[in-house]
PDB file of N, CA and C in Angstrom:
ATOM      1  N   UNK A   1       6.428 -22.280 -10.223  1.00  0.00           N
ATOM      2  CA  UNK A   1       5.387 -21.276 -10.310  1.00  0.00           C
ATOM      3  C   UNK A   1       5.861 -20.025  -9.561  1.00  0.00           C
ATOM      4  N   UNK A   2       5.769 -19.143 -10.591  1.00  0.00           N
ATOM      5  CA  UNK A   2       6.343 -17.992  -9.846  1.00  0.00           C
ATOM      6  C   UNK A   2       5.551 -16.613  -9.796  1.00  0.00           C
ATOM      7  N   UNK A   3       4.381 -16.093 -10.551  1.00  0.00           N
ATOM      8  CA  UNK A   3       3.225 -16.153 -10.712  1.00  0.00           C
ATOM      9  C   UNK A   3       2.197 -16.409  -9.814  1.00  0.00           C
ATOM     10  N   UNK A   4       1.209 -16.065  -9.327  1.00  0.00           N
ATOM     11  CA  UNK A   4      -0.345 -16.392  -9.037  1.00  0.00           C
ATOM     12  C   UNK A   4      -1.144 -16.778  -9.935  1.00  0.00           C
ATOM     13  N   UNK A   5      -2.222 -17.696  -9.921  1.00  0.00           N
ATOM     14  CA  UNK A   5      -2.730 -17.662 -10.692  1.00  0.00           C
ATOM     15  C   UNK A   5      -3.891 -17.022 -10.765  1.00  0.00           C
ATOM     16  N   UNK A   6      -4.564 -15.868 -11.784  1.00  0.00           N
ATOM     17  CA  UNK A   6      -5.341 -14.887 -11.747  1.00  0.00           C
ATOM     18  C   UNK A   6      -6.560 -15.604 -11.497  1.00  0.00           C
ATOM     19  N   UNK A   7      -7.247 -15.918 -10.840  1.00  0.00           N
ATOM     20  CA  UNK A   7      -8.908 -16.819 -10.622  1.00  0.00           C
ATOM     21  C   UNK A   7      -9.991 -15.868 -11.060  1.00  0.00           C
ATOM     22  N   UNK A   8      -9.865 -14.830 -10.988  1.00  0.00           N
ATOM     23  CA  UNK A   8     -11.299 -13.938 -11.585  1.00  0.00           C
ATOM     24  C   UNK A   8     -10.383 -12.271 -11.431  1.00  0.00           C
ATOM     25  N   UNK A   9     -10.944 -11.805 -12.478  1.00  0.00           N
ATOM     26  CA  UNK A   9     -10.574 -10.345 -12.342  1.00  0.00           C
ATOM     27  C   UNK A   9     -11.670  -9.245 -11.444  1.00  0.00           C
ATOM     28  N   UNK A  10     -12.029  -9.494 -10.619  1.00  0.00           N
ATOM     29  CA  UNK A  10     -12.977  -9.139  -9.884  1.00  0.00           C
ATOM     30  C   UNK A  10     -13.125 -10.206  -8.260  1.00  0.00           C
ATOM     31  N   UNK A  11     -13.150  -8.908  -7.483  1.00  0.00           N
ATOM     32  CA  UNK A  11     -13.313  -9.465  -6.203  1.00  0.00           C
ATOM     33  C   UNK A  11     -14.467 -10.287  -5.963  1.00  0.00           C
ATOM     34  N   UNK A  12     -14.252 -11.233  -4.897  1.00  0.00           N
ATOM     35  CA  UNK A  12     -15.786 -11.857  -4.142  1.00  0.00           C
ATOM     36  C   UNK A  12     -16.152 -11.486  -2.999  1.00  0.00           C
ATOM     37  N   UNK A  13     -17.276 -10.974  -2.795  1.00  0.00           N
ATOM     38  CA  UNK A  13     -17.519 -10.315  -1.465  1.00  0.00           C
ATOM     39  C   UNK A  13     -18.166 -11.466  -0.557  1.00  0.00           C
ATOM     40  N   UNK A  14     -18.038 -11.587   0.538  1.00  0.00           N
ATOM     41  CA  UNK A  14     -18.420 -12.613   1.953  1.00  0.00           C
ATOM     42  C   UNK A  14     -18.128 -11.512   3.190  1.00  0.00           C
ATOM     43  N   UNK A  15     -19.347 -12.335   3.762  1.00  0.00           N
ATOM     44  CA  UNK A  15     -19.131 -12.046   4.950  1.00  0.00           C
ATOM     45  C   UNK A  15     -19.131 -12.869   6.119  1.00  0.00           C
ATOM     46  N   UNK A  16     -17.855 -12.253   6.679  1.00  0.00           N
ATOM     47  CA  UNK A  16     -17.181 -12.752   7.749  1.00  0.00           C
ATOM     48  C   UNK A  16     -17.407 -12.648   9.006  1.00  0.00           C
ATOM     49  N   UNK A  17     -17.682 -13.919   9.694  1.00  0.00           N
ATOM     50  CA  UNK A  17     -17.878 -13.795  11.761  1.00  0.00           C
ATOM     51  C   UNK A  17     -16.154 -13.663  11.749  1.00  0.00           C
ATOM     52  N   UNK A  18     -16.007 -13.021  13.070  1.00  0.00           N
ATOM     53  CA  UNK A  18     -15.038 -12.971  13.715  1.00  0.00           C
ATOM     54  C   UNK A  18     -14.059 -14.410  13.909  1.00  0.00           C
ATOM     55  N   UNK A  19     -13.245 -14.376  13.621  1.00  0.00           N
ATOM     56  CA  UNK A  19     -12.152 -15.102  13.565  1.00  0.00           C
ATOM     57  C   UNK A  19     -10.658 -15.279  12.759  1.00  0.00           C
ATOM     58  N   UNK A  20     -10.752 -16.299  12.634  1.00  0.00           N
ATOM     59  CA  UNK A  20      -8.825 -15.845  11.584  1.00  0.00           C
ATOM     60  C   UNK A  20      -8.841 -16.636  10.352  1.00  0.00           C
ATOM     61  N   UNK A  21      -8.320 -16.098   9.521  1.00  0.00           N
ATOM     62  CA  UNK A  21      -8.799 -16.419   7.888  1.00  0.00           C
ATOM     63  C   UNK A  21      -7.536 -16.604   7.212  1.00  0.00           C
ATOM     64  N   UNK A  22      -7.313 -17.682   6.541  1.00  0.00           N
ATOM     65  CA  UNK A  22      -6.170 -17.971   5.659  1.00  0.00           C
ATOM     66  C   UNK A  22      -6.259 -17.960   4.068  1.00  0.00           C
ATOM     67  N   UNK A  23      -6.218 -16.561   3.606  1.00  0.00           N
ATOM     68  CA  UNK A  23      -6.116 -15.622   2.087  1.00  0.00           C
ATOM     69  C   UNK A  23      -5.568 -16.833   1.110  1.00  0.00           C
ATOM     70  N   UNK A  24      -6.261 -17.015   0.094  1.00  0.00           N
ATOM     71  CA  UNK A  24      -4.834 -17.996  -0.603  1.00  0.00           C
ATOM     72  C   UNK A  24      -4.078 -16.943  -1.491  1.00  0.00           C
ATOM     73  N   UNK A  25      -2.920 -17.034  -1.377  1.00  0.00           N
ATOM     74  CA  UNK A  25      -2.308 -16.062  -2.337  1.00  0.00           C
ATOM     75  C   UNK A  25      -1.516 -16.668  -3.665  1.00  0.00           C
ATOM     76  N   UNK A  26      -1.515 -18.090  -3.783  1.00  0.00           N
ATOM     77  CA  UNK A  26      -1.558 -18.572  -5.170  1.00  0.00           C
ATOM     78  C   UNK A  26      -2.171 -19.002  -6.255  1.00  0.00           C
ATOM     79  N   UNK A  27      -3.534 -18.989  -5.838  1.00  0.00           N
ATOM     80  CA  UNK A  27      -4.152 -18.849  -7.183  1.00  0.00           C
ATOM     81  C   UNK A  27      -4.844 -20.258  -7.184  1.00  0.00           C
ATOM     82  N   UNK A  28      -4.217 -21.400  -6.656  1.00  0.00           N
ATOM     83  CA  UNK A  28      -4.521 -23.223  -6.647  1.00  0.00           C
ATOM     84  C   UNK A  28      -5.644 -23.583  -5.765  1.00  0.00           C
ATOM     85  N   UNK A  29      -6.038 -22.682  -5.059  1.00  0.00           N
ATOM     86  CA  UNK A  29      -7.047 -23.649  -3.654  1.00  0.00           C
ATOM     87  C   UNK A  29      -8.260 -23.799  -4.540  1.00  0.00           C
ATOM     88  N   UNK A  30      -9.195 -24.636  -4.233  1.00  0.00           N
ATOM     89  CA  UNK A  30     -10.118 -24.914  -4.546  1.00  0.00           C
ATOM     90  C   UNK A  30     -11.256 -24.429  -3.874  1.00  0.00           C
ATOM     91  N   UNK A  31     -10.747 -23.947  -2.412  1.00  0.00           N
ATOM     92  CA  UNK A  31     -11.629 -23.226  -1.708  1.00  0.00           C
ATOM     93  C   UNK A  31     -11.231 -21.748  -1.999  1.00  0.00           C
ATOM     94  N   UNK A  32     -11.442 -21.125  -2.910  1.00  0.00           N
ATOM     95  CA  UNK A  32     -10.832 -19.311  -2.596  1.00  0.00           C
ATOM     96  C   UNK A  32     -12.292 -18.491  -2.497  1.00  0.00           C
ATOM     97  N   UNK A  33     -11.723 -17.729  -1.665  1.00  0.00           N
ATOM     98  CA  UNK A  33     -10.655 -17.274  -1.461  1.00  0.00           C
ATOM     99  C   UNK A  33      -9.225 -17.261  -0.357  1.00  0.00           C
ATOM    100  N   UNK A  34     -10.088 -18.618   0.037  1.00  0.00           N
ATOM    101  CA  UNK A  34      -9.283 -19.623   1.254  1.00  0.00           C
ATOM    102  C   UNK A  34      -8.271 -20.547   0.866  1.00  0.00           C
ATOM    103  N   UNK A  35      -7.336 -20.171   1.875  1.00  0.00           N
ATOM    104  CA  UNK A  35      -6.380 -21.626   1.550  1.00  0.00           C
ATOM    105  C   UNK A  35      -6.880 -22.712   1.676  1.00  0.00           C
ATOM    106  N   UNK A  36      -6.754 -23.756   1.106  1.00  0.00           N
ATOM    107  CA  UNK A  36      -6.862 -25.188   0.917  1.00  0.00           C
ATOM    108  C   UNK A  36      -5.345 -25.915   1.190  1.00  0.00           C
ATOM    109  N   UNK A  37      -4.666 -25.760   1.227  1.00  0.00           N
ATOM    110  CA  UNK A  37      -2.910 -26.407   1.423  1.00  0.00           C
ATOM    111  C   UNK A  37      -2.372 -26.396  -0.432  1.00  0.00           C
ATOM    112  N   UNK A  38      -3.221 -26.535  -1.295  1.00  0.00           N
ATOM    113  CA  UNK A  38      -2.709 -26.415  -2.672  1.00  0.00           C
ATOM    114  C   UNK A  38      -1.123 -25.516  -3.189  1.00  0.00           C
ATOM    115  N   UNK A  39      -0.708 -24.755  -2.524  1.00  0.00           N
ATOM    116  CA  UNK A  39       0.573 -24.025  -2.507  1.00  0.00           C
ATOM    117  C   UNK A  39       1.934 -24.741  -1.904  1.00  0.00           C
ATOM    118  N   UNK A  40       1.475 -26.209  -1.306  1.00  0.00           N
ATOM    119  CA  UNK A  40       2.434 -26.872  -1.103  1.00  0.00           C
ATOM    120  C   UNK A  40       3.250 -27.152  -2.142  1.00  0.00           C
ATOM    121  N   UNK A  41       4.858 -26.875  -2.005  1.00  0.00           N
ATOM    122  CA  UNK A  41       5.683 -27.210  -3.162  1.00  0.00           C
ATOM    123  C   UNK A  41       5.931 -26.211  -3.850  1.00  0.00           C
ATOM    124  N   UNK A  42       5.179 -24.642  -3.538  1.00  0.00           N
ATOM    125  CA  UNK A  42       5.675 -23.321  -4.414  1.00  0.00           C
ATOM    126  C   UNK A  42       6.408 -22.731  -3.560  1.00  0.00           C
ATOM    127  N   UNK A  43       6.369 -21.172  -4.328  1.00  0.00           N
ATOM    128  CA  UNK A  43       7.158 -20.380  -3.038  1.00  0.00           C
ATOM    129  C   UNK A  43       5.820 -19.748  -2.164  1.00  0.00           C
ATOM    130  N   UNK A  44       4.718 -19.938  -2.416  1.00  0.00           N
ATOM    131  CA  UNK A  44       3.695 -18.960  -1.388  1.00  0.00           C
ATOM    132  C   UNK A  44       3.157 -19.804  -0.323  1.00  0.00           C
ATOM    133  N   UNK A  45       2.913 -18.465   0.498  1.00  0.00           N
ATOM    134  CA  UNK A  45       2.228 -19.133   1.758  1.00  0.00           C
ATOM    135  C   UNK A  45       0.824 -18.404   1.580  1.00  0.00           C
ATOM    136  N   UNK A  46       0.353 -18.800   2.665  1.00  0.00           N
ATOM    137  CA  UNK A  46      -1.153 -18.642   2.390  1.00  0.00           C
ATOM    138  C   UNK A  46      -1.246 -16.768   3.701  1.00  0.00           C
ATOM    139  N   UNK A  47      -1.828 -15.908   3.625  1.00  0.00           N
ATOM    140  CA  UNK A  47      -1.933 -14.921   4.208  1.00  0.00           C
ATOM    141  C   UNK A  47      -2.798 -14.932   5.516  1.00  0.00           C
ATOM    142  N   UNK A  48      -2.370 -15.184   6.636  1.00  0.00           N
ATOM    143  CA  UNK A  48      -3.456 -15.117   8.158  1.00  0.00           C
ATOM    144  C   UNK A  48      -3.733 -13.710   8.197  1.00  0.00           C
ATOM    145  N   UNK A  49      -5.272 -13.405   8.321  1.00  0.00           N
ATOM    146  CA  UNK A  49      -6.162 -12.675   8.675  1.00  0.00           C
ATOM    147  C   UNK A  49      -6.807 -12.433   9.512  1.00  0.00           C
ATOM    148  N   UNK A  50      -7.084 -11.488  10.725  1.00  0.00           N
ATOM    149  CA  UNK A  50      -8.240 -11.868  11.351  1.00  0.00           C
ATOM    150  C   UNK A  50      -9.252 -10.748  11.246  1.00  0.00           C
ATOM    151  N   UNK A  51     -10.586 -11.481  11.738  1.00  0.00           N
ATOM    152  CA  UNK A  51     -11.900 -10.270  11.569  1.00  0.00           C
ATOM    153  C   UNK A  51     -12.360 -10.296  12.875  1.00  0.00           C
ATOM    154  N   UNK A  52     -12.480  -8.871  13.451  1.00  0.00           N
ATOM    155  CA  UNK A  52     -12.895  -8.770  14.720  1.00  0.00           C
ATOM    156  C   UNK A  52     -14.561  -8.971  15.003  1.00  0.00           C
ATOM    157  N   UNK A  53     -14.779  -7.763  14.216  1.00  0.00           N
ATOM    158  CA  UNK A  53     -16.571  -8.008  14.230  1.00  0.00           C
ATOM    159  C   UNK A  53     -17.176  -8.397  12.648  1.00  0.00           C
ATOM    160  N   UNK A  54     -18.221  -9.089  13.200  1.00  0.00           N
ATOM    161  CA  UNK A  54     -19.180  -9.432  11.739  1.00  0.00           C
ATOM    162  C   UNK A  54     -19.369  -8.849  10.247  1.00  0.00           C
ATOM    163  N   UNK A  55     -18.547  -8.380   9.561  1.00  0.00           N
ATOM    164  CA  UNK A  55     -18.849  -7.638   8.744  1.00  0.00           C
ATOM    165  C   UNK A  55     -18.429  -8.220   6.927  1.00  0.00           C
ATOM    166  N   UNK A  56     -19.011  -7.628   6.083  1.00  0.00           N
ATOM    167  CA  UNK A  56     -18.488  -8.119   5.158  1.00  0.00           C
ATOM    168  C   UNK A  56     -17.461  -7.352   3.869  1.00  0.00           C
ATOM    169  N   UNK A  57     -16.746  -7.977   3.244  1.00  0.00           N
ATOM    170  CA  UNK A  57     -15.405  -7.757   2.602  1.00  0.00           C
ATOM    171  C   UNK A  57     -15.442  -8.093   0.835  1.00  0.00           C
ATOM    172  N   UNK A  58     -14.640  -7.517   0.422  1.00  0.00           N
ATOM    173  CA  UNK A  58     -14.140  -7.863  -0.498  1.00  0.00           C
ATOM    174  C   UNK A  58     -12.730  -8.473  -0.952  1.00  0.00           C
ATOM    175  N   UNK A  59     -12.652  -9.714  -1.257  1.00  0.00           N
ATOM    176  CA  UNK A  59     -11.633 -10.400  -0.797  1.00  0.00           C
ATOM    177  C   UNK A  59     -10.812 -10.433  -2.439  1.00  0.00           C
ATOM    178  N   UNK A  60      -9.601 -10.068  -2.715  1.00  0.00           N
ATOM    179  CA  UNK A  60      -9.161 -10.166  -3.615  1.00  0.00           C
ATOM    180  C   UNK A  60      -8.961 -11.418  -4.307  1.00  0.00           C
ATOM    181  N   UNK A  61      -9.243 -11.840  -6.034  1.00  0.00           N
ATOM    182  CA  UNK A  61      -9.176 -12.832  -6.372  1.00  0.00           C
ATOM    183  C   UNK A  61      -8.140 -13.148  -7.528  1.00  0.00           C
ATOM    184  N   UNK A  62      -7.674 -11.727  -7.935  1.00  0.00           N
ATOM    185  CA  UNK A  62      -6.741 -11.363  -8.829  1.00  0.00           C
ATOM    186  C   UNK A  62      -5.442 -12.072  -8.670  1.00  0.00           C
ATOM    187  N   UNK A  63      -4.955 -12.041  -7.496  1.00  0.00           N
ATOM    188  CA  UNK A  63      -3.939 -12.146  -6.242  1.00  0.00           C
ATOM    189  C   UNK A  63      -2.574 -11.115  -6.367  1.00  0.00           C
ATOM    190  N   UNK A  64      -3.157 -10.159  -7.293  1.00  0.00           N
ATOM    191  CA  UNK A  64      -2.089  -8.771  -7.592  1.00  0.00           C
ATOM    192  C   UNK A  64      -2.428  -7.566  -6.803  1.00  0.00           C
ATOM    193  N   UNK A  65      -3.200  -7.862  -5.669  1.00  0.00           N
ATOM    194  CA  UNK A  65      -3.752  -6.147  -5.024  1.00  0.00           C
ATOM    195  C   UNK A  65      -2.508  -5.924  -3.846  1.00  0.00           C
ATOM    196  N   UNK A  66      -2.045  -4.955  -3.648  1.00  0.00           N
ATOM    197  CA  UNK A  66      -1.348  -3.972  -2.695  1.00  0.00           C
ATOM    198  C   UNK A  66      -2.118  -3.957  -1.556  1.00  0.00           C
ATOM    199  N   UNK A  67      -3.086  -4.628  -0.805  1.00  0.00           N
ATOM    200  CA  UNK A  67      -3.881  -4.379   0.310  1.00  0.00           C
ATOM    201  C   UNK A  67      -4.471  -5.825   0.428  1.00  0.00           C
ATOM    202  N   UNK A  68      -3.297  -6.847   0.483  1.00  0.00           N
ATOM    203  CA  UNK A  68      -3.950  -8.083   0.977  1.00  0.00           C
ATOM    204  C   UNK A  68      -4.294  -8.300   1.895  1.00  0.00           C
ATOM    205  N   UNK A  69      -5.528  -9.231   2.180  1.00  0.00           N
ATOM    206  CA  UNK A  69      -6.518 -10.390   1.367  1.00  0.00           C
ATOM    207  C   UNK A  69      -7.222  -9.361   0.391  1.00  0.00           C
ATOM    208  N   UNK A  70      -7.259  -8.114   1.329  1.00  0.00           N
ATOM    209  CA  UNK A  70      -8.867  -7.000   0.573  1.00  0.00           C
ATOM    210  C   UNK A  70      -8.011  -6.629  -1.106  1.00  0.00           C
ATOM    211  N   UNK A  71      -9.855  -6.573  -1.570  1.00  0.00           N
ATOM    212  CA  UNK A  71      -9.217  -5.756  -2.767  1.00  0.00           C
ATOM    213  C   UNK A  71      -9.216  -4.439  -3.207  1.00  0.00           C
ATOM    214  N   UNK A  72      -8.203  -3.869  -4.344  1.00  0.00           N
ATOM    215  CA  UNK A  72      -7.780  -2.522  -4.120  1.00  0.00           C
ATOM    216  C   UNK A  72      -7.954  -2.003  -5.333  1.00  0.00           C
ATOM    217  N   UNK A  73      -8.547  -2.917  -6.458  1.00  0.00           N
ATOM    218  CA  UNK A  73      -8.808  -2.574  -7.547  1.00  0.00           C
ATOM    219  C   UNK A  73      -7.481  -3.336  -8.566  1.00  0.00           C
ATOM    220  N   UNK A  74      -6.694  -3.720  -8.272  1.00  0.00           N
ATOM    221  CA  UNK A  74      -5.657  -3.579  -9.092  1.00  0.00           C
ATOM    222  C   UNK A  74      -5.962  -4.838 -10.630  1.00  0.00           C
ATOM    223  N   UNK A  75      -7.073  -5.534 -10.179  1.00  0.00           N
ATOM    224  CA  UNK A  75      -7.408  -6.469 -11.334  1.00  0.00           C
ATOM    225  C   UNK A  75      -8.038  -5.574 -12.721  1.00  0.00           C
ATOM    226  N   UNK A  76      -8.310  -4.250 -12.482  1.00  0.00           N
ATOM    227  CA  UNK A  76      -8.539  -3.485 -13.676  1.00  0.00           C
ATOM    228  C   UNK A  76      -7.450  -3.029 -14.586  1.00  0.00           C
ATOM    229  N   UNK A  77      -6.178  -3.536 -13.692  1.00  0.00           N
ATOM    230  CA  UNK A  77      -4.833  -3.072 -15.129  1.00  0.00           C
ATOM    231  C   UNK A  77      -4.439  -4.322 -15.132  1.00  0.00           C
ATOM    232  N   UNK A  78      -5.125  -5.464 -15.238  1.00  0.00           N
ATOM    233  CA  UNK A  78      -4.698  -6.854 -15.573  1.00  0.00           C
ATOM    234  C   UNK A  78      -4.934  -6.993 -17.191  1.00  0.00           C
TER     235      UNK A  78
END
């Protein structure tokens, strides 16, 4: 797998308490926009994040945006 796999062309917004967040950036978790360990055996790792204060995001689901975890739009030239 060399590829992501596209999960929705459109972000999911959550909001986040403060702490550290693991992005999945292949497309497999079952939890996304969280890693789950599902990328075991590819070439991706999962992206550490952290959020300082309470606020909420838009978390890319495409897994093609230039501004990971956040999204940047780029699922509109998918």
């Amino acid at each position: 797998m060399s590829e992501p796999i596209i999960v929705d062309k459109k972000p999911t917004l959550v909001k986040l308490q403060p702490g550290k967040y693991f992005w999945c950036s292949c497309g497999q978790s079952t939890n996304q926009p969280f890693c789950d360990g599902s990328h075991k055996g590819t070439n991706f790792q999962p992206l550490a994040f952290e959020i300082t204060e309470e606020k909420q995001v838009a978390l890319c689901l495409c897994k093609h945006t230039n501004n990971t975890p956040f999204c940047d739009g780029s699922h509109k030239s998918l």
